[in-house]
Protein backbone atom coordinates (compact mmCIF):
# COMPACT_ATOMS: atom_id res chain seq x y z
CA UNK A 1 78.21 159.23 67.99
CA UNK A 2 77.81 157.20 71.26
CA UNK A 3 76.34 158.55 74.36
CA UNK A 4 78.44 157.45 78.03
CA UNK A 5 75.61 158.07 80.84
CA UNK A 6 77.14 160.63 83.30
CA UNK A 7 75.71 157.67 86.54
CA UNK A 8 78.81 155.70 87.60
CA UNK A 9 76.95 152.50 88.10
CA UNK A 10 79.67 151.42 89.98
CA UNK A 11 81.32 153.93 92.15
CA UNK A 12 80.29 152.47 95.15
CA UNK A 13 82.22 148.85 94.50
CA UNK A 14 85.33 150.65 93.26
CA UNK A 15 88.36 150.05 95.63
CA UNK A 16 91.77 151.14 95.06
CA UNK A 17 94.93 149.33 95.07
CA UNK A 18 95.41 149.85 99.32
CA UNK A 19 91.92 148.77 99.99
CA UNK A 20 92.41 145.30 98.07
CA UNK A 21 95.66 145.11 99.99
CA UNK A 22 93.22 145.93 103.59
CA UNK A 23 90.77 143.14 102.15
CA UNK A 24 93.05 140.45 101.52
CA UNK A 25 94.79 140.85 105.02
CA UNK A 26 91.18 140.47 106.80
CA UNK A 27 90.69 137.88 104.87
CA UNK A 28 93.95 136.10 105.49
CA UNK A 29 93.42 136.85 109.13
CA UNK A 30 90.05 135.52 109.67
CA UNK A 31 91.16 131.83 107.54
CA UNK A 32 94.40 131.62 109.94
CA UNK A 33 92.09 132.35 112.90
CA UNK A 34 89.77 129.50 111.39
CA UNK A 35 92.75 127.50 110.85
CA UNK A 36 94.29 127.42 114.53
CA UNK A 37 90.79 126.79 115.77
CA UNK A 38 90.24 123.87 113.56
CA UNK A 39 93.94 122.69 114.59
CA UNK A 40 92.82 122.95 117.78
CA UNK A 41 89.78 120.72 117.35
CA UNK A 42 92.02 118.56 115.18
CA UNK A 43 94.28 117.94 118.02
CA UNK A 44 91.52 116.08 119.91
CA UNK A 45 90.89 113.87 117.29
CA UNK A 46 94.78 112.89 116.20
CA UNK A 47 94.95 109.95 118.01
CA UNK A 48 92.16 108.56 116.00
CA UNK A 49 93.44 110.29 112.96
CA UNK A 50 95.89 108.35 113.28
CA UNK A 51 94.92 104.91 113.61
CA UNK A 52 92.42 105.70 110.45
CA UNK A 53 94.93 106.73 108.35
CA UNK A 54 97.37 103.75 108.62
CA UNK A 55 94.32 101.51 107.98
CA UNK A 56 95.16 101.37 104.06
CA UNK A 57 98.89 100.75 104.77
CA UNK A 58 97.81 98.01 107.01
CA UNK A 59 95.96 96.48 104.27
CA UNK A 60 98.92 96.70 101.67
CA UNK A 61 101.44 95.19 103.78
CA UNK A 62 98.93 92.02 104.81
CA UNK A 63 98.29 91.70 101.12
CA UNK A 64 101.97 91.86 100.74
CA UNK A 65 103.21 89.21 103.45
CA UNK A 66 100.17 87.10 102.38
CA UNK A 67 101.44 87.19 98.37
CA UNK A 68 105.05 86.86 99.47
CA UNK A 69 104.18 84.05 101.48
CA UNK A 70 102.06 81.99 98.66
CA UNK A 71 104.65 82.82 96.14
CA UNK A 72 107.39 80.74 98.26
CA UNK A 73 104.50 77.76 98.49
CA UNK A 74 103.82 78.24 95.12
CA UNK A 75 107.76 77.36 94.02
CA UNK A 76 108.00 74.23 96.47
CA UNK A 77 104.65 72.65 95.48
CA UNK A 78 103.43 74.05 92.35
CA UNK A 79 100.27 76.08 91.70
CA UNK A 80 97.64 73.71 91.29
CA UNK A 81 98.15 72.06 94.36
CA UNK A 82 97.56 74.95 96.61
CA UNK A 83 94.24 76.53 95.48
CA UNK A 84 92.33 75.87 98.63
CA UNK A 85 96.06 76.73 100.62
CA UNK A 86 96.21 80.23 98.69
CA UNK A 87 92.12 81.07 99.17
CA UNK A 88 92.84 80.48 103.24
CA UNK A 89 95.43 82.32 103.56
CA UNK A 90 94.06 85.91 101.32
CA UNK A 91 90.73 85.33 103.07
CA UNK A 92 91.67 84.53 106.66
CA UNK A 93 95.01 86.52 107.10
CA UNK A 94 97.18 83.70 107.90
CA UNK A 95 100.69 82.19 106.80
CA UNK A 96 102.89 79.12 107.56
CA UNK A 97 105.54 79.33 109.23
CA UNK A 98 108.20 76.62 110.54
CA UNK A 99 108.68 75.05 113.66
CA UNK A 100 112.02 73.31 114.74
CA UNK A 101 111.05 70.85 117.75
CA UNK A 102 113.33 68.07 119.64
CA UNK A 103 112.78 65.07 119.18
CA UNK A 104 112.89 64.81 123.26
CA UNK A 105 110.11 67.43 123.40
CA UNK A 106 107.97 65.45 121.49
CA UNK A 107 108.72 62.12 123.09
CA UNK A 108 107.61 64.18 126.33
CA UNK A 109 104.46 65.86 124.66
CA UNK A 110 103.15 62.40 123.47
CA UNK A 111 103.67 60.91 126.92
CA UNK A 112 101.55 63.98 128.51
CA UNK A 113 98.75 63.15 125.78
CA UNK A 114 98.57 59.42 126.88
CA UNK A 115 97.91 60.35 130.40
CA UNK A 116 101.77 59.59 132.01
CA UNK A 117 103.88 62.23 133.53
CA UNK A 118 107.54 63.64 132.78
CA UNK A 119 109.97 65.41 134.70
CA UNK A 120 110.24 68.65 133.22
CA UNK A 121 113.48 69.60 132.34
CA UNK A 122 115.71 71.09 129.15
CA UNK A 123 117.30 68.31 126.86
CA UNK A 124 120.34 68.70 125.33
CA UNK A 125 119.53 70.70 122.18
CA UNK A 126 120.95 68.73 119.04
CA UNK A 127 121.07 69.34 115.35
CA UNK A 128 118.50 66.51 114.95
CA UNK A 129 115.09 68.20 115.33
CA UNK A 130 111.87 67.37 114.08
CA UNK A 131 110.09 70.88 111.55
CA UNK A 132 106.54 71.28 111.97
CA UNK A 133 104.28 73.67 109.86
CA UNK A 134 102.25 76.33 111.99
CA UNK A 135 100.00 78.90 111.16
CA UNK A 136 100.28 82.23 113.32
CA UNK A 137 98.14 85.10 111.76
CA UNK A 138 99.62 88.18 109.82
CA UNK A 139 101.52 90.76 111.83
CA UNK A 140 102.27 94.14 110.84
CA UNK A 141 103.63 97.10 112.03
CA UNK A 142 104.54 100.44 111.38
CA UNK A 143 107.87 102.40 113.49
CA UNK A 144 108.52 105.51 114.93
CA UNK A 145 112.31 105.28 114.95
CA UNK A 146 113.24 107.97 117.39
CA UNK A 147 111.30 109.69 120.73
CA UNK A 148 109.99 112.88 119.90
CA UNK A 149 108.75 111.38 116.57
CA UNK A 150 105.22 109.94 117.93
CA UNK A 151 104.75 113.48 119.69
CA UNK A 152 105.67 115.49 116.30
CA UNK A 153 103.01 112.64 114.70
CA UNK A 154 100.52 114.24 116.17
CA UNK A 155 100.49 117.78 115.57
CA UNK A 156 100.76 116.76 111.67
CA UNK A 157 98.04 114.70 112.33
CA UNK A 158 96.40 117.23 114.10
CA UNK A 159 97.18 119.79 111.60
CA UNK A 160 95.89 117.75 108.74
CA UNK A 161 92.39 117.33 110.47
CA UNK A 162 92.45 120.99 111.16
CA UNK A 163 92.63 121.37 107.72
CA UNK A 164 90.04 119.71 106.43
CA UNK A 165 87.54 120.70 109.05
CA UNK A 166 88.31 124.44 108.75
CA UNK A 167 88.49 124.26 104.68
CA UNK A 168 84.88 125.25 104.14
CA UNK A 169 85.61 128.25 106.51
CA UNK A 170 89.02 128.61 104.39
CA UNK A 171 87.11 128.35 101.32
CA UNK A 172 84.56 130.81 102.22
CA UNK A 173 87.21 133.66 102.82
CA UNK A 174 88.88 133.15 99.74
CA UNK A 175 85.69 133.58 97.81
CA UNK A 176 84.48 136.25 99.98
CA UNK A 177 87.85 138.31 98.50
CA UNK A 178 87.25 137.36 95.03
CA UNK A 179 83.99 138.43 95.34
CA UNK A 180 84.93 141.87 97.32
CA UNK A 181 86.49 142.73 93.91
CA UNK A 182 83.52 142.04 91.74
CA UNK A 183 80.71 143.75 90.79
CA UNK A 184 77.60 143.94 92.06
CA UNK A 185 75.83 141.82 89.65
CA UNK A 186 78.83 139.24 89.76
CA UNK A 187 78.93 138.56 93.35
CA UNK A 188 75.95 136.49 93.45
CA UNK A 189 77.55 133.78 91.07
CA UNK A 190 79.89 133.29 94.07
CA UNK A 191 77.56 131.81 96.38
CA UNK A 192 77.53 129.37 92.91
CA UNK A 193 81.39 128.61 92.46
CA UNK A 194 82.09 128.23 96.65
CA UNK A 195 80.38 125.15 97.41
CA UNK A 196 81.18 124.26 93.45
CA UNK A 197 84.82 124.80 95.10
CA UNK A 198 84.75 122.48 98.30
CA UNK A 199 83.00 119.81 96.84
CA UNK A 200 85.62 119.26 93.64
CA UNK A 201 88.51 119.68 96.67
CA UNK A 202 86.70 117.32 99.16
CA UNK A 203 85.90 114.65 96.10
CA UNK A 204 89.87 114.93 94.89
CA UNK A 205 90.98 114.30 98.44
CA UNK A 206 88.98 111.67 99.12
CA UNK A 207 89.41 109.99 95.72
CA UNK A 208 93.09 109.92 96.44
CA UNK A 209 92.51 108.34 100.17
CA UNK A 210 89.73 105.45 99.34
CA UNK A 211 90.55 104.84 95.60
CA UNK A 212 94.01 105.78 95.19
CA UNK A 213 95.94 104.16 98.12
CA UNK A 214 95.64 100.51 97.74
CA UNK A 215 96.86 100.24 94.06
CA UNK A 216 99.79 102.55 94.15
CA UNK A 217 100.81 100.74 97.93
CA UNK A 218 100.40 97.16 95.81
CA UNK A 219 102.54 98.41 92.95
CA UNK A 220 105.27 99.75 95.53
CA UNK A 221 105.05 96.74 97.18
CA UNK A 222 105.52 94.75 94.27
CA UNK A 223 109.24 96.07 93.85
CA UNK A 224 109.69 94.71 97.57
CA UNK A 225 108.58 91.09 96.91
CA UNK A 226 110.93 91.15 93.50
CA UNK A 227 113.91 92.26 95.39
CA UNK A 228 112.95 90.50 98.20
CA UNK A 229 113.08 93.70 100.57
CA UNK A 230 110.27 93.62 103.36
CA UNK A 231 108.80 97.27 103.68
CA UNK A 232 109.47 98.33 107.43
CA UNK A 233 107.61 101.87 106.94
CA UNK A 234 107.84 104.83 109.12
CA UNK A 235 104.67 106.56 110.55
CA UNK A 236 106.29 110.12 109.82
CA UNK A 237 106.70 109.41 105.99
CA UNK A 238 103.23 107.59 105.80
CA UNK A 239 101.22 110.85 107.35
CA UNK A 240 103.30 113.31 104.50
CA UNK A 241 102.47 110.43 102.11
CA UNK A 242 98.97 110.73 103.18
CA UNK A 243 99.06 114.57 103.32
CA UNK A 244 100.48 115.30 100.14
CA UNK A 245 98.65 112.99 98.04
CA UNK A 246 95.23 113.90 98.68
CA UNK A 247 96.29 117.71 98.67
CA UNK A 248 97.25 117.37 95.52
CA UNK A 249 94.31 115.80 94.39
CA UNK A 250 91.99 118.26 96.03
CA UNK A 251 93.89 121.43 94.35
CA UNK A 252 93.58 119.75 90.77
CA UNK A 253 90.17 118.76 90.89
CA UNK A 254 89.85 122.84 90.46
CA UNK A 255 90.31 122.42 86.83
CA UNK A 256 86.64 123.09 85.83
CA UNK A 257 86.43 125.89 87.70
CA UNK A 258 89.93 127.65 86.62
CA UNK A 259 88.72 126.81 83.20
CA UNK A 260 85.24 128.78 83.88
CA UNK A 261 87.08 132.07 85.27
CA UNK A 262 89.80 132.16 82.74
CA UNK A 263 86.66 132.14 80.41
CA UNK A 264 84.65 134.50 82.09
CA UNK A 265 87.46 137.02 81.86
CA UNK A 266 88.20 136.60 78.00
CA UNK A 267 90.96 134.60 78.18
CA UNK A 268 89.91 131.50 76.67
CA UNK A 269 86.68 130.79 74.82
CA UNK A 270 84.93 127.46 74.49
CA UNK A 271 86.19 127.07 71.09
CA UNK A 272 90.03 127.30 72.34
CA UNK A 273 89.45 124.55 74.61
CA UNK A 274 88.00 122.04 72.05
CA UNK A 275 90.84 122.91 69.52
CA UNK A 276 93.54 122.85 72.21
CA UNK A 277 92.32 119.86 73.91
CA UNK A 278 95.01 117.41 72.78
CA UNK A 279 97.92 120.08 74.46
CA UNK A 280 95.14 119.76 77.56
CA UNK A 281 95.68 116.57 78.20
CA UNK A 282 99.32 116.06 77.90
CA UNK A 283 99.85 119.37 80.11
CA UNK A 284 97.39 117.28 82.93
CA UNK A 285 99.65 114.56 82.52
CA UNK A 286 102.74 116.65 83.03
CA UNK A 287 101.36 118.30 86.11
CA UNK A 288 99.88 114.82 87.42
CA UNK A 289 103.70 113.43 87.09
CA UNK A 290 104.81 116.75 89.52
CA UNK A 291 101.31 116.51 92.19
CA UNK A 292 101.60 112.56 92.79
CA UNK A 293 104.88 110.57 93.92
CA UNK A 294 106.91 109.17 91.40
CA UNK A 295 105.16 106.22 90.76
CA UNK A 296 103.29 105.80 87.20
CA UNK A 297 99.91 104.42 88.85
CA UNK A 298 99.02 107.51 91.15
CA UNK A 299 100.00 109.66 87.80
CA UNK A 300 97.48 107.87 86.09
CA UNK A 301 95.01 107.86 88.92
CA UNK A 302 95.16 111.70 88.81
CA UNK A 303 95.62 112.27 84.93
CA UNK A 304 92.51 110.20 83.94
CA UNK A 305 90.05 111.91 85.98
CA UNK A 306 91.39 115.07 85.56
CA UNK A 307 90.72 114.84 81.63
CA UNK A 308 87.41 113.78 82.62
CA UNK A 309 87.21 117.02 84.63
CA UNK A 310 88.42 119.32 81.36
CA UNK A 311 85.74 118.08 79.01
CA UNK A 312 83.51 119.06 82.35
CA UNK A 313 85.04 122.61 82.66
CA UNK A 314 84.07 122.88 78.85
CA UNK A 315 80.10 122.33 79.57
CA UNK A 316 80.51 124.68 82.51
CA UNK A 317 81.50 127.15 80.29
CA UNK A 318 78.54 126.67 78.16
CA UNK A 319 75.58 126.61 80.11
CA UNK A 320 76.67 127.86 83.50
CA UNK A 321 75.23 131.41 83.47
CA UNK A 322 77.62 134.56 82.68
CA UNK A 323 78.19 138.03 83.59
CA UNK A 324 75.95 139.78 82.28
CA UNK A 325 76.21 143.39 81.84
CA UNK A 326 73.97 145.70 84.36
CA UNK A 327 73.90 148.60 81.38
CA UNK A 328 70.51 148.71 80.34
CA UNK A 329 70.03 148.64 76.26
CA UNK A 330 70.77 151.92 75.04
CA UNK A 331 72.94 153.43 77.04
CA UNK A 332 75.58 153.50 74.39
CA UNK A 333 74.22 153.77 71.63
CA UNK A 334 75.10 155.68 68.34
C-alpha cells in the first residue's frame, strides 16, 4: 500500500481561482503601463519611423518604373541591343523620357551656342516639333490623400515603435504570470523560455521587414506592369501593411515553444509530433495563408520557415530540460 507524506510541499504556491484573477490584472496593468510609456517614447521617434519604413516600398516602386520602363525599350528596339541601356538604367536609377521641342527653339538655342544673340520671345507653337530623348532620374512617391491622415500616421507609427520597444517589458509580464502559477521548481525554466520568447518574436518580425518585403512588393508589382496600372500607394495602408506583416511573423515564430509547453503538460509527446508531422505542415500552411496578405509569396515566406521551426520545437522537446518532480524517491512507495 502507498504511503502520501502528510508535508504539502506546495501549500505555499497554491492560489485559488480569485488570486489568478488578482495576478493577471497586475500583470495586465503593469504591460499597459509599459506600453503607454513606450508609445510615448515611440512618439519621438515616428517621424523617423516613418521615413525607415517606406524605404522598402521606395525600392519596389524604382525597381518597378525602372522594369516598366526597359520593357517599353525592349519592344521598340529589341533585347540585344540595349544591354548596356538596361544595366544604366537598374544601376543608376534613371529612365528616358521624351522631349517635344520647336523647331524655332532650337534654331534659337543653336544661335546662343555660336556666340549670336536672339530676341527672346514665344513662337507660334505648331504641330511640327522636333522629340528629343532625356534622362531625368526615378521619382517616387507615396500620398496621404486627406488632412488628418499624416497626423493619424503618426500615432500608428508611434504606436508600432512603442511596441516593439516595450515588448521585452511586455514579454516579461506575461511570463512572470505563467510562472506565478507554477511551481517552485518550474519557475526557474522561465527565466529559460522568456528571452527564448523575444528572440523567436524579434527574429519573425524582422524576417518579415528585411527578407520578406521586397519579393512580395515585386510580385504585386508585377500585376501592375501586366495591366499596365502604376501603383500610387497610400502611406496609411503601407504602415498596416508593415504592421501586420511582421506581427504575424513574430507571433508564429512561437511554434517551438507552444510545441515545448503542450509537451511539458502531457499533451503531445515527441513521438506524436514525428508521426503527425505531415498534418504539421499543411496546418502551418493553412495558418500562413490567414497571418500574411493574400499573396502566395509571403505564404510561402512564412510556411517554409515555420516548418523549419517544427522540426526545431521537436529537438526542444528532447533535450531541453523537464519538470522534474521535487518528491524525493520514496515518498510513495508501496
Amino acid at each position: 500500500m502507498s504511503r502520501v507524506p502528510n508535508e504539502d510541499f506546495f501549500a505555499n504556491t497554491t492560489m485559488s481561482f480569485g488570486e489568478h484573477l488578482e495576478e493577471l490584472r497586475k500583470v495586465l496593468a503593469k504591460a499597459v503601463i509599459g506600453l503607454v510609456v513606450g508609445f510615448l517614447l515611440g512618439l519621438l521617434i515616428a517621424n523617423h519611423v516613418v521615413a525607415f519604413v517606406q524605404t522598402p516600398l521606395k525600392a519596389g516602386l524604382t525597381r518597378y518604373y525602372a522594369q516598366k520602363n526597359i520593357d517599353i525599350l525592349e519592344g521598340k528596339h529589341g533585347k540585344e541591343a540595349l544591354e548596356d541601356v538596361t544595366k544604366f538604367i537598374k544601376t543608376e536609377g534613371y529612365v528616358p523620357d521624351t522631349l517635344f521641342i520647336e523647331p524655332e527653339q532650337v534654331r534659337r538655342l543653336a544661335s546662343q551656342l555660336e556666340g549670336q544673340e536672339v530676341a527672346p520671345g514665344l513662337g507660334i507653337p505648331t504641330t511640327e516639333m522636333l522629340s528629343v530623348r532625356v534622362w531625368r532620374p526615378i521619382k517616387t512617391k507615396v500620398s496621404a490623400l486627406n488632412v488628418q491622415e499624416a497626423f493619424m500616421i503618426w500615432l500608428k507609427a508611434g504606436f508600432v515603435s512603442g511596441v516593439i520597444i516595450s515588448s521585452p517589458w511586455i514579454f516579461f509580464q506575461i511570463w512572470s504570470f505563467v510562472a506565478a502559477g507554477l511551481y517552485p521548481h518550474e519557475q526557474k525554466h522561465v527565466y529559460i523560455y522568456l528571452p527564448m520568447s523575444l528572440l523567436l518574436f524579434l527574429a519573425g518580425a524582422s524576417l518579415a521587414f528585411f527578407f520578406v518585403f521586397e519579393p512580395v512588393i515585386d510580385f504585386l508589382f508585377t500585376f501592375n506592369r501586366r495591366m499596365s496600372i502604376d501603383p500610387d500607394p497610400r502611406i496609411s495602408e503601407w504602415i498596416s501593411f508593415v504592421l501586420f506583416l511582421p506581427l504575424g511573423f513574430g507571433v508564429a515564430f512561437q511554434l517551438p515553444l507552444v510545441m515545448l509547453f503542450l509537451n511539458r503538460v502531457g499533451l503531445f509527446s515527441v513521438e506524436t509530433y514525428l508521426k503527425s508531422w505531415r498534418t504539421a505542415v499543411l496546418f502551418i500552411f493553412v495558418l500562413s495563408m490567414f497571418l500574411t496578405p493574400s499573396d502566395p509569396i509571403s505564404m510561402l515566406l512564412m510556411a517554409l520557415p515555420l516548418t523549419v521551426l517544427y522540426f526545431f520545437g521537436i529537438l526542444l522537446c528532447v533535450y531541453m530540460p523537464g519538470f522534474q518532480s521535487p518528491f524525493t524517491e520514496g515518498s510513495d512507495v508501496s
